[in-house]
C-alpha atoms as a PDB file:
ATOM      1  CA  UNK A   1    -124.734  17.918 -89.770  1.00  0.00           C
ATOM      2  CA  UNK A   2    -122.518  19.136 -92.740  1.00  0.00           C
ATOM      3  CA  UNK A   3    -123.633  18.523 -96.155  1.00  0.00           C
ATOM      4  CA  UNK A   4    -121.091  17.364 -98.757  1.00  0.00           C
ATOM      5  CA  UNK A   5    -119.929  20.086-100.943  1.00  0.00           C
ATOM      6  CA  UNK A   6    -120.744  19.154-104.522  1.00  0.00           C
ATOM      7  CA  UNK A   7    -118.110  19.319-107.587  1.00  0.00           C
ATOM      8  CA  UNK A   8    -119.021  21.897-109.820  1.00  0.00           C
ATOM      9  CA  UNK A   9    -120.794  20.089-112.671  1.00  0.00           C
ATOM     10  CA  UNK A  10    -118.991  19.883-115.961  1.00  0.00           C
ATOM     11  CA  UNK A  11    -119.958  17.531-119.065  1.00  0.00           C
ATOM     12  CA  UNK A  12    -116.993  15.577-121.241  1.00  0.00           C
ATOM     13  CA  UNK A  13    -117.774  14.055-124.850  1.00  0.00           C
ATOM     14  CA  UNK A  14    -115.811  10.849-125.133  1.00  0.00           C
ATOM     15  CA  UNK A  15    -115.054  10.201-128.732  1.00  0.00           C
ATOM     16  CA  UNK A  16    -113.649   6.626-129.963  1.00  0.00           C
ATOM     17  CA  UNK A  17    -114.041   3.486-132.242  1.00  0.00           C
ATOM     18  CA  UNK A  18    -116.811   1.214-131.750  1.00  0.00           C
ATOM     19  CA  UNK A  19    -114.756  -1.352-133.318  1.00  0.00           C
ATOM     20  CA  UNK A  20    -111.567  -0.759-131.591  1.00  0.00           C
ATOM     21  CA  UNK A  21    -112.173   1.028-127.865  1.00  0.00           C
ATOM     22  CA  UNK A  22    -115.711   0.920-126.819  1.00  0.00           C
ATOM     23  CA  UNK A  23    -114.851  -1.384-123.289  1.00  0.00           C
ATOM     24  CA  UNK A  24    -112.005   1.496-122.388  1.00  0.00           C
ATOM     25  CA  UNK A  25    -114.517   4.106-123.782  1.00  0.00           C
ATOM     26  CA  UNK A  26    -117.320   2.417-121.045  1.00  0.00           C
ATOM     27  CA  UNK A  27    -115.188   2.008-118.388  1.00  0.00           C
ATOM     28  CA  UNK A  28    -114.120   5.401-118.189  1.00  0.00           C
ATOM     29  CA  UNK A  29    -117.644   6.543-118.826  1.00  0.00           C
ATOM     30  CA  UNK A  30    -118.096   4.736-115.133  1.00  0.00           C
ATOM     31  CA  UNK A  31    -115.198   5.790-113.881  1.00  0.00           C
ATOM     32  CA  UNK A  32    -116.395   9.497-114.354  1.00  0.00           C
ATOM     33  CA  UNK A  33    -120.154   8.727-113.048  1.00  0.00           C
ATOM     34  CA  UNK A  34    -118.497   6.992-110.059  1.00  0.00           C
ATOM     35  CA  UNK A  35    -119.043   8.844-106.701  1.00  0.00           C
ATOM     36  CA  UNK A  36    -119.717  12.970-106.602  1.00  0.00           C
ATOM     37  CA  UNK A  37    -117.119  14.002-109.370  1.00  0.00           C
ATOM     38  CA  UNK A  38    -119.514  16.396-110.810  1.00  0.00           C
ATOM     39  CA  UNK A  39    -119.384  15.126-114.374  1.00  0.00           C
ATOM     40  CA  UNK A  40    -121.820  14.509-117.055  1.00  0.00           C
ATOM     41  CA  UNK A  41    -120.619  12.323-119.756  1.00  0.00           C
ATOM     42  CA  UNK A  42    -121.868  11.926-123.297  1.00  0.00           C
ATOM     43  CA  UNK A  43    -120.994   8.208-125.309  1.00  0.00           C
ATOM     44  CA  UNK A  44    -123.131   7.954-128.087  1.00  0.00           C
ATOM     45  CA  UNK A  45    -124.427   4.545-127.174  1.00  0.00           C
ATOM     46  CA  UNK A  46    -125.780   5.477-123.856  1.00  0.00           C
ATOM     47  CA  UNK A  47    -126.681   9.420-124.605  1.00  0.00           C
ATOM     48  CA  UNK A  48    -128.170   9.231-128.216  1.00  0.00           C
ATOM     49  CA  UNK A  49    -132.392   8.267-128.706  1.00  0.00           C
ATOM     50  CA  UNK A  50    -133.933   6.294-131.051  1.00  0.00           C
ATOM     51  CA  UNK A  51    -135.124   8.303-133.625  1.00  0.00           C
ATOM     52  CA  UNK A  52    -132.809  11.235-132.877  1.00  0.00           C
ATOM     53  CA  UNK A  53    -130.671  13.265-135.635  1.00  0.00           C
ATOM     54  CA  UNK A  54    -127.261  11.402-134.966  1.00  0.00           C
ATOM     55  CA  UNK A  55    -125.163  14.190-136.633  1.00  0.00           C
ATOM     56  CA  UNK A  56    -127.030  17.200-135.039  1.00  0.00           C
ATOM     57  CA  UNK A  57    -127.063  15.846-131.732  1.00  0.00           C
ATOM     58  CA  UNK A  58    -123.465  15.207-132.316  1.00  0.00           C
ATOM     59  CA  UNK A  59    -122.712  18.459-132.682  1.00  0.00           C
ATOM     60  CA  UNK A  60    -124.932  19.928-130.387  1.00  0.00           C
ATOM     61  CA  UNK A  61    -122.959  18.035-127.418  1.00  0.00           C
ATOM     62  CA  UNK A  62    -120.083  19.504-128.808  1.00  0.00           C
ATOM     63  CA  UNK A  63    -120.683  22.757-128.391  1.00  0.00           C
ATOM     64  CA  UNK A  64    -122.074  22.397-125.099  1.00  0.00           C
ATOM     65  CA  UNK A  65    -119.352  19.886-123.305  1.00  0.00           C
ATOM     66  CA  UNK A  66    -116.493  21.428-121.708  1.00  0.00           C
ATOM     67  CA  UNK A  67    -114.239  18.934-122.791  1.00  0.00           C
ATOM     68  CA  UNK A  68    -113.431  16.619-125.449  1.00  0.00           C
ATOM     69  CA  UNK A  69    -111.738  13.231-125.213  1.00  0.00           C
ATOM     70  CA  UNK A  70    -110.551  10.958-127.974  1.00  0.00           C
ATOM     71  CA  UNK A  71    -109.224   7.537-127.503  1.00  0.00           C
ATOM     72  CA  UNK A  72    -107.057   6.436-130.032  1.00  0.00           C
ATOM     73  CA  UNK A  73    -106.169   2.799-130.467  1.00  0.00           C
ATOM     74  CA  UNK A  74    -103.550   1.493-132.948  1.00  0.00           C
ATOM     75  CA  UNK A  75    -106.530   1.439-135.969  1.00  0.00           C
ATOM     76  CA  UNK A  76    -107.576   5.149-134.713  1.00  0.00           C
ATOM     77  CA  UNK A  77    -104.381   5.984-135.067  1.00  0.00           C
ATOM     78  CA  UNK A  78    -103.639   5.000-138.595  1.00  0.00           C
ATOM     79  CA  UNK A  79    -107.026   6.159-139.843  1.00  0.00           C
ATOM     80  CA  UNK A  80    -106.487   9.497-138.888  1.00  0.00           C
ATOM     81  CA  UNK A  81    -103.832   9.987-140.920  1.00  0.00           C
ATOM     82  CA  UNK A  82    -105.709   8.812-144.360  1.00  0.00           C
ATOM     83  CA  UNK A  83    -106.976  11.044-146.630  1.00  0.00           C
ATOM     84  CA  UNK A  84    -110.474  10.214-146.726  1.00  0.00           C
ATOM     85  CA  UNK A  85    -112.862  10.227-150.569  1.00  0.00           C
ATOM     86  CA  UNK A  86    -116.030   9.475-151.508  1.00  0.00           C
ATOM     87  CA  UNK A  87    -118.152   7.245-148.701  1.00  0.00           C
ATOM     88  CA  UNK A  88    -115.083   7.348-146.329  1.00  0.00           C
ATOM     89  CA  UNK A  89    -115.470  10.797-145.653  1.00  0.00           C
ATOM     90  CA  UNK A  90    -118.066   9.794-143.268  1.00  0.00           C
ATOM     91  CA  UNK A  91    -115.952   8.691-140.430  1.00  0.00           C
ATOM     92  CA  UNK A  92    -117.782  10.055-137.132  1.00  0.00           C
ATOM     93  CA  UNK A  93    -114.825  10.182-135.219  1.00  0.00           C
ATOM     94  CA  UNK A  94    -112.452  12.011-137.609  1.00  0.00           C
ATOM     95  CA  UNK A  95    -116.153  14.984-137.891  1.00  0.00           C
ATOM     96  CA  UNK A  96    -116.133  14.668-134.079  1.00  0.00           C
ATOM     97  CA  UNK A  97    -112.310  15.949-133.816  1.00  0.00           C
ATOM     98  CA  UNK A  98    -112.686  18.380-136.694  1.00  0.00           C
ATOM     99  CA  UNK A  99    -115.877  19.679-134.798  1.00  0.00           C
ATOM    100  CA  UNK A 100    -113.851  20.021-131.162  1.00  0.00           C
ATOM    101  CA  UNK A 101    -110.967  21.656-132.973  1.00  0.00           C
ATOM    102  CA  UNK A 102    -113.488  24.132-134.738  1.00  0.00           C
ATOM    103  CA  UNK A 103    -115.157  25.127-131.681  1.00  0.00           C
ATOM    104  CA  UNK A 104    -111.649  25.239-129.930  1.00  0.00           C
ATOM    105  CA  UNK A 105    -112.593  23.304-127.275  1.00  0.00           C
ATOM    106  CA  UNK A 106    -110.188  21.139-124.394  1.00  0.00           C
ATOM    107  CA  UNK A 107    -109.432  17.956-126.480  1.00  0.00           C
ATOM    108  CA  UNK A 108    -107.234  15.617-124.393  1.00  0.00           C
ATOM    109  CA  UNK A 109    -106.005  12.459-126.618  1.00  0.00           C
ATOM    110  CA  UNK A 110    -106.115   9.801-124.720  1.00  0.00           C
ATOM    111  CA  UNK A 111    -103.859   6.792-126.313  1.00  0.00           C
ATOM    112  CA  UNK A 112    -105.061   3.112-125.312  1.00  0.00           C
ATOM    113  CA  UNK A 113    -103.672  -0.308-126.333  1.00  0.00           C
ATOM    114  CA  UNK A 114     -99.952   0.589-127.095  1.00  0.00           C
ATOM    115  CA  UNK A 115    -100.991   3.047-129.439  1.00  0.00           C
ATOM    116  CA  UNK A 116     -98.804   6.154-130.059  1.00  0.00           C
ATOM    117  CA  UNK A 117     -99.753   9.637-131.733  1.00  0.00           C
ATOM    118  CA  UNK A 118     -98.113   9.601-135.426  1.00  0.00           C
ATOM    119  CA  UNK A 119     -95.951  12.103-136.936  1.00  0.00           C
ATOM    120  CA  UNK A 120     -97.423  15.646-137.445  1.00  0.00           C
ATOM    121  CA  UNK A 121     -96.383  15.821-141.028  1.00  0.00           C
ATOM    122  CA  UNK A 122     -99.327  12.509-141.729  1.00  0.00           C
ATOM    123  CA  UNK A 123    -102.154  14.236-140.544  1.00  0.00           C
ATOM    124  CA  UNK A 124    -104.544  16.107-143.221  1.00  0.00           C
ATOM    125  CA  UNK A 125    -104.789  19.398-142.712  1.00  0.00           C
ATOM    126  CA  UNK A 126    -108.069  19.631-140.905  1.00  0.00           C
ATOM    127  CA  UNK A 127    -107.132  17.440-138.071  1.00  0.00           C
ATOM    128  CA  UNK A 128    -103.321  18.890-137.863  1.00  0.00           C
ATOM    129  CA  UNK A 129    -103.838  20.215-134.397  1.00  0.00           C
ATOM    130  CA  UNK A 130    -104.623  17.084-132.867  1.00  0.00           C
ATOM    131  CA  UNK A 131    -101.000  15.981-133.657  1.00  0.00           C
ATOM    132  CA  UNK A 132     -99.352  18.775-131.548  1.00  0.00           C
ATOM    133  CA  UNK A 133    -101.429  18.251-128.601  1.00  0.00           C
ATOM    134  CA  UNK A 134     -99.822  15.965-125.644  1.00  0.00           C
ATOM    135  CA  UNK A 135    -101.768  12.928-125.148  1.00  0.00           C
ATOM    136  CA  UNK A 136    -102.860  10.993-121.789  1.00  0.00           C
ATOM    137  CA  UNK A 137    -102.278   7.090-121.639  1.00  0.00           C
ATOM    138  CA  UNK A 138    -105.175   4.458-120.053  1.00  0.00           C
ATOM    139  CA  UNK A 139    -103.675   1.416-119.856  1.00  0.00           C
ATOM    140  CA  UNK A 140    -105.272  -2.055-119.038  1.00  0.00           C
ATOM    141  CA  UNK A 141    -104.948  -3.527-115.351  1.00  0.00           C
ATOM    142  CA  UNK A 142    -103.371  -2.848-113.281  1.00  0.00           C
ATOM    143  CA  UNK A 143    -102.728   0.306-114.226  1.00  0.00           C
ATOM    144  CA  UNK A 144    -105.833   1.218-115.227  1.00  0.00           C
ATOM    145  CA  UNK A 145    -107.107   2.654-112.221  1.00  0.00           C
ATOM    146  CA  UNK A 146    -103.711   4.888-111.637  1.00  0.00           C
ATOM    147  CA  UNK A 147    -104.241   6.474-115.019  1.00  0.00           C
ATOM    148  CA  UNK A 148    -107.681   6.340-115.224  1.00  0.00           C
ATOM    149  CA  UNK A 149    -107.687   9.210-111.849  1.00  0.00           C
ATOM    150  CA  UNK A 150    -104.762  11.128-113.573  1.00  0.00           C
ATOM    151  CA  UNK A 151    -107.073  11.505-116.364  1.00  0.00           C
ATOM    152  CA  UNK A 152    -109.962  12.432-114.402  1.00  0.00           C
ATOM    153  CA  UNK A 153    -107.970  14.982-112.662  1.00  0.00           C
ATOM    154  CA  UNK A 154    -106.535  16.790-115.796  1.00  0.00           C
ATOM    155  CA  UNK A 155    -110.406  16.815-116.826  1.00  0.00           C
ATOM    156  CA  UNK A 156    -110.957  18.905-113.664  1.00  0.00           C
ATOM    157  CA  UNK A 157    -108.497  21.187-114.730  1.00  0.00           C
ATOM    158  CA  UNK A 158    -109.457  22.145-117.597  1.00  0.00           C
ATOM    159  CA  UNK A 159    -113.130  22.363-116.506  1.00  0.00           C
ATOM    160  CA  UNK A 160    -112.380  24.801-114.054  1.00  0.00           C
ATOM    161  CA  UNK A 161    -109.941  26.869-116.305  1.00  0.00           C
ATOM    162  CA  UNK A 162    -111.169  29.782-118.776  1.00  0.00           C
ATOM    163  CA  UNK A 163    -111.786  28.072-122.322  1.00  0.00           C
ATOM    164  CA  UNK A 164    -108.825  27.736-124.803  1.00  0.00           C
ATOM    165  CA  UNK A 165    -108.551  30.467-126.990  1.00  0.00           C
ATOM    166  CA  UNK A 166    -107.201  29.370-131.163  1.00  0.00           C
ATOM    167  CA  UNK A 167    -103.898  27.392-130.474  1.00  0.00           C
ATOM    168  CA  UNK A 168    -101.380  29.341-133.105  1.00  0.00           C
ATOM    169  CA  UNK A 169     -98.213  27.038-133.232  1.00  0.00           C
ATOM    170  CA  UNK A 170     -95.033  28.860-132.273  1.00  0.00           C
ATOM    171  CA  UNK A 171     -93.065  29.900-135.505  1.00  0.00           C
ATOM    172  CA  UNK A 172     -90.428  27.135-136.663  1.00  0.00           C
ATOM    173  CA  UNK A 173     -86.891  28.440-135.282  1.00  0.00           C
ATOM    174  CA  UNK A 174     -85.164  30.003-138.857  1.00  0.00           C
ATOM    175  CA  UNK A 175     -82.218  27.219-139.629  1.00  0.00           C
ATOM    176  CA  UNK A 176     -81.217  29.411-142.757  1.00  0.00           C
ATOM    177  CA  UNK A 177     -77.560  30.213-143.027  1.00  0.00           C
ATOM    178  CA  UNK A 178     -78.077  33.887-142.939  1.00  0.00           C
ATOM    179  CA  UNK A 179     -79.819  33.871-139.874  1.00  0.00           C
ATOM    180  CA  UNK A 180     -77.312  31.459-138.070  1.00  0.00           C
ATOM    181  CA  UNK A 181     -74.458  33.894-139.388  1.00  0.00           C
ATOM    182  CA  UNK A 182     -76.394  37.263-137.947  1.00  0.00           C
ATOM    183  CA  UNK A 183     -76.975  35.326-134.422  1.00  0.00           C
ATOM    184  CA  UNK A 184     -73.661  34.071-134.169  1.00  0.00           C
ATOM    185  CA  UNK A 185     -71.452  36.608-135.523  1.00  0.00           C
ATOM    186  CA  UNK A 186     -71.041  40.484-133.799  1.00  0.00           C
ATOM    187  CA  UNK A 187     -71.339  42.873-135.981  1.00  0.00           C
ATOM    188  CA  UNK A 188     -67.943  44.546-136.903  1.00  0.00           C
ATOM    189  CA  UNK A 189     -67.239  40.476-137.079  1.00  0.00           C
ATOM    190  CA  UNK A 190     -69.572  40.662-139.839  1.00  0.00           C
ATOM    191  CA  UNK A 191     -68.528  43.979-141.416  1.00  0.00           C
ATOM    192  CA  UNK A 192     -64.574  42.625-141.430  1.00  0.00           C
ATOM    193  CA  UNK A 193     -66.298  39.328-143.198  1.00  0.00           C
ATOM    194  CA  UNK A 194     -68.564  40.913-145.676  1.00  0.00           C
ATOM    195  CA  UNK A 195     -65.500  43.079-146.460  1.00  0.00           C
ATOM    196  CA  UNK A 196     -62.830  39.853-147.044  1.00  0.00           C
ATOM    197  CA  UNK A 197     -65.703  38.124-149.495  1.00  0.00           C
ATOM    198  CA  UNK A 198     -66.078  41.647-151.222  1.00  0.00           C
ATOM    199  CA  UNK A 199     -62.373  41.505-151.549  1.00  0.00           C
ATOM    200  CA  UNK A 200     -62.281  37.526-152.966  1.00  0.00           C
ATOM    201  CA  UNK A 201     -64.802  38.530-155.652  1.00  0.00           C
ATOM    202  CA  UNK A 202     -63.014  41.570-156.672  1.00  0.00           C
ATOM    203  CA  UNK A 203     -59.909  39.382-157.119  1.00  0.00           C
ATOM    204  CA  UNK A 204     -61.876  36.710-158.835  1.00  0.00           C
ATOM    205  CA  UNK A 205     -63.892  38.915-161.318  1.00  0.00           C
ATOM    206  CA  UNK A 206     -60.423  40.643-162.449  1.00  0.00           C
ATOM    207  CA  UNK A 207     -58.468  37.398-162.869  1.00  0.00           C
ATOM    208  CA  UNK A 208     -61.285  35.840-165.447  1.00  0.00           C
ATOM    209  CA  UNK A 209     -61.555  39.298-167.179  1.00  0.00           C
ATOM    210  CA  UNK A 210     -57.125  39.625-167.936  1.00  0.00           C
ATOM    211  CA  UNK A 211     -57.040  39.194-171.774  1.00  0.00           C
ATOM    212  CA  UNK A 212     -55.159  36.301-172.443  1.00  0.00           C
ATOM    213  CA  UNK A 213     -53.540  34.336-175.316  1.00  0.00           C
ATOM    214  CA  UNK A 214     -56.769  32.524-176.155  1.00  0.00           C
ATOM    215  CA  UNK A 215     -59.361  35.540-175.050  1.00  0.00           C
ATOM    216  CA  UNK A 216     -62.542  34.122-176.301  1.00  0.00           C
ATOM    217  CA  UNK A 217     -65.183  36.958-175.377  1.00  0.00           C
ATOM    218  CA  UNK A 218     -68.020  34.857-175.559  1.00  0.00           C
ATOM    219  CA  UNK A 219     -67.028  33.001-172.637  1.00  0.00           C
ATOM    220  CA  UNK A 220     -65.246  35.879-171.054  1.00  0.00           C
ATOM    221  CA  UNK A 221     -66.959  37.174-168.013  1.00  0.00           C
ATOM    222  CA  UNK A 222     -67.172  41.212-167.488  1.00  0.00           C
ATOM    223  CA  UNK A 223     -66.916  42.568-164.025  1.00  0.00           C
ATOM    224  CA  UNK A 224     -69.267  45.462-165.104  1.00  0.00           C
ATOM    225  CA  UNK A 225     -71.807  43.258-165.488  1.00  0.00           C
ATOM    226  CA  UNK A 226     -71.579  41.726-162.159  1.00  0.00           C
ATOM    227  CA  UNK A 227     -70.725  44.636-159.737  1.00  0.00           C
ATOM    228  CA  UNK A 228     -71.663  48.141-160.862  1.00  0.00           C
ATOM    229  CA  UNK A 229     -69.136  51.051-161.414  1.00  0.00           C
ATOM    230  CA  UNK A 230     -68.569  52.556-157.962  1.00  0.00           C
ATOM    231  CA  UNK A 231     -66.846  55.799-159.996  1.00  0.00           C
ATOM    232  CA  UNK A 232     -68.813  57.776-161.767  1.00  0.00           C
ATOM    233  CA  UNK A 233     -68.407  57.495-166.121  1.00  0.00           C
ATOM    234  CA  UNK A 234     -66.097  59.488-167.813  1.00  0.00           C
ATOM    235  CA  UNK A 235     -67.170  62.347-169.695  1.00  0.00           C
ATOM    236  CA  UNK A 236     -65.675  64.549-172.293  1.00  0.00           C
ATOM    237  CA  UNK A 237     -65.820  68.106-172.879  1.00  0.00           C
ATOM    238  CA  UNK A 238     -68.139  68.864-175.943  1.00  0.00           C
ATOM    239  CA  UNK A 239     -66.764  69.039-179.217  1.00  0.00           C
ATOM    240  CA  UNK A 240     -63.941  65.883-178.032  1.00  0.00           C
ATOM    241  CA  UNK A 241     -64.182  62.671-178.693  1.00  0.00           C
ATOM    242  CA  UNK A 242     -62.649  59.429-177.224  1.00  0.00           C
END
């Protein structure tokens, strides 16, 4: 008789809003206790005792989960983006993603009821991560099942991979003119250019210096101020003067 080979066991932490996603939050808490998947799963509801230190334990699961998972709903969504003060500041889910991110742990958004991530440039800056990372739907029926396994299956992934190291964004590509003009243009291109605006200066700086009928030198512009001497300055012998 052959025994069933177990799934190595992992443990996620599903974070969400009570007021918003706790029926998708339970139903994918059964989902991942259904059958030999090899998951534990920590909801606050079902894994937190009377009496217990709410924050510590929070953060205790934290550090001990393998991965993270956030549903956002439409309200989640927007509320992540505030700037929280005073009383606010106490938002569990917003400590739970700032915890995950500190700890650098797998944190899979998972986007429920038509809700979509919002732009990067709304988040605070202790959450800003979250914004870059590529979210998971879970639709209602009938698609819940269908995305309800992908999910599941990504989980196994990154169980089974090495933990994330710090996530440093790729640098922004440099739009500046100078760097589109040193990318673009070879460089005796560039020499032959530099050269020709040189030579437009030159002209320029000359033009606005010729004395004129109305010279007025306070508004005269001198191209020794501008662009240095290239010759070296005239010198007398001693004893003779200018």
């Amino acid at each position: 008789m052959t025994q069933q080979s177990e799934a190595p066991l992992g443990t996620v932490f599903i974070s969400y809003r009570r007021s918003e996603s706790a029926d998708v939050a339970g139903r994918l808490r059964d989902r991942l206790l259904l059958g030999n998947r090899g998951w534990r799963v920590f909801k606050d509801v079902n894994s937190v005792g009377g009496g217990d230190d709410f924050p510590r334990v929070l953060s205790e699961r934290i550090d001990q989960c393998n991965v993270v998972i956030i549903i956002i709903g439409p309200k989640l969504a927007s509320d992540l983006t505030r700037r929280l003060e005073g009383s606010a500041k106490r938002d569990w889910v917003r400590m739970e993603v700032v915890a995950a991110l500190k700890l650098e742990k797998p944190l899979v958004p998972v986007m429920v009821s038509g809700a979509s991530m919002p732009d990067p440039r709304a988040f605070p800056d202790d959450i800003l991560d979250l914004a870059w990372l590529q979210s998971m739907p879970l639709r209602g029926d009938p698609d819940f099942d269908a995305d309800a396994e992908r999910l599941i299956a990504r989980l196994g992934e990154l169980r089974d991979s090495p933990q994330l190291g710090s996530r440093e964004l790729p640098p922004l590509p440099d739009w500046s003119i100078g760097s589109i003009f040193r990318e673009s243009v070879p460089l005796i291109q560039r020499q032959w250019v530099r050269l020709a605006v040189a030579s437009v200066v030159v002209y320029l700086l000359n033009f606005l210096t010729m004395p004129g009928d109305n010279d007025d030198a306070s508004v005269r512009l001198s191209a020794s101020h501008i662009i240095p001497r290239l010759e070296p300055p005239l010198r007398y012998p001693p004893g003779c003067r200018a």
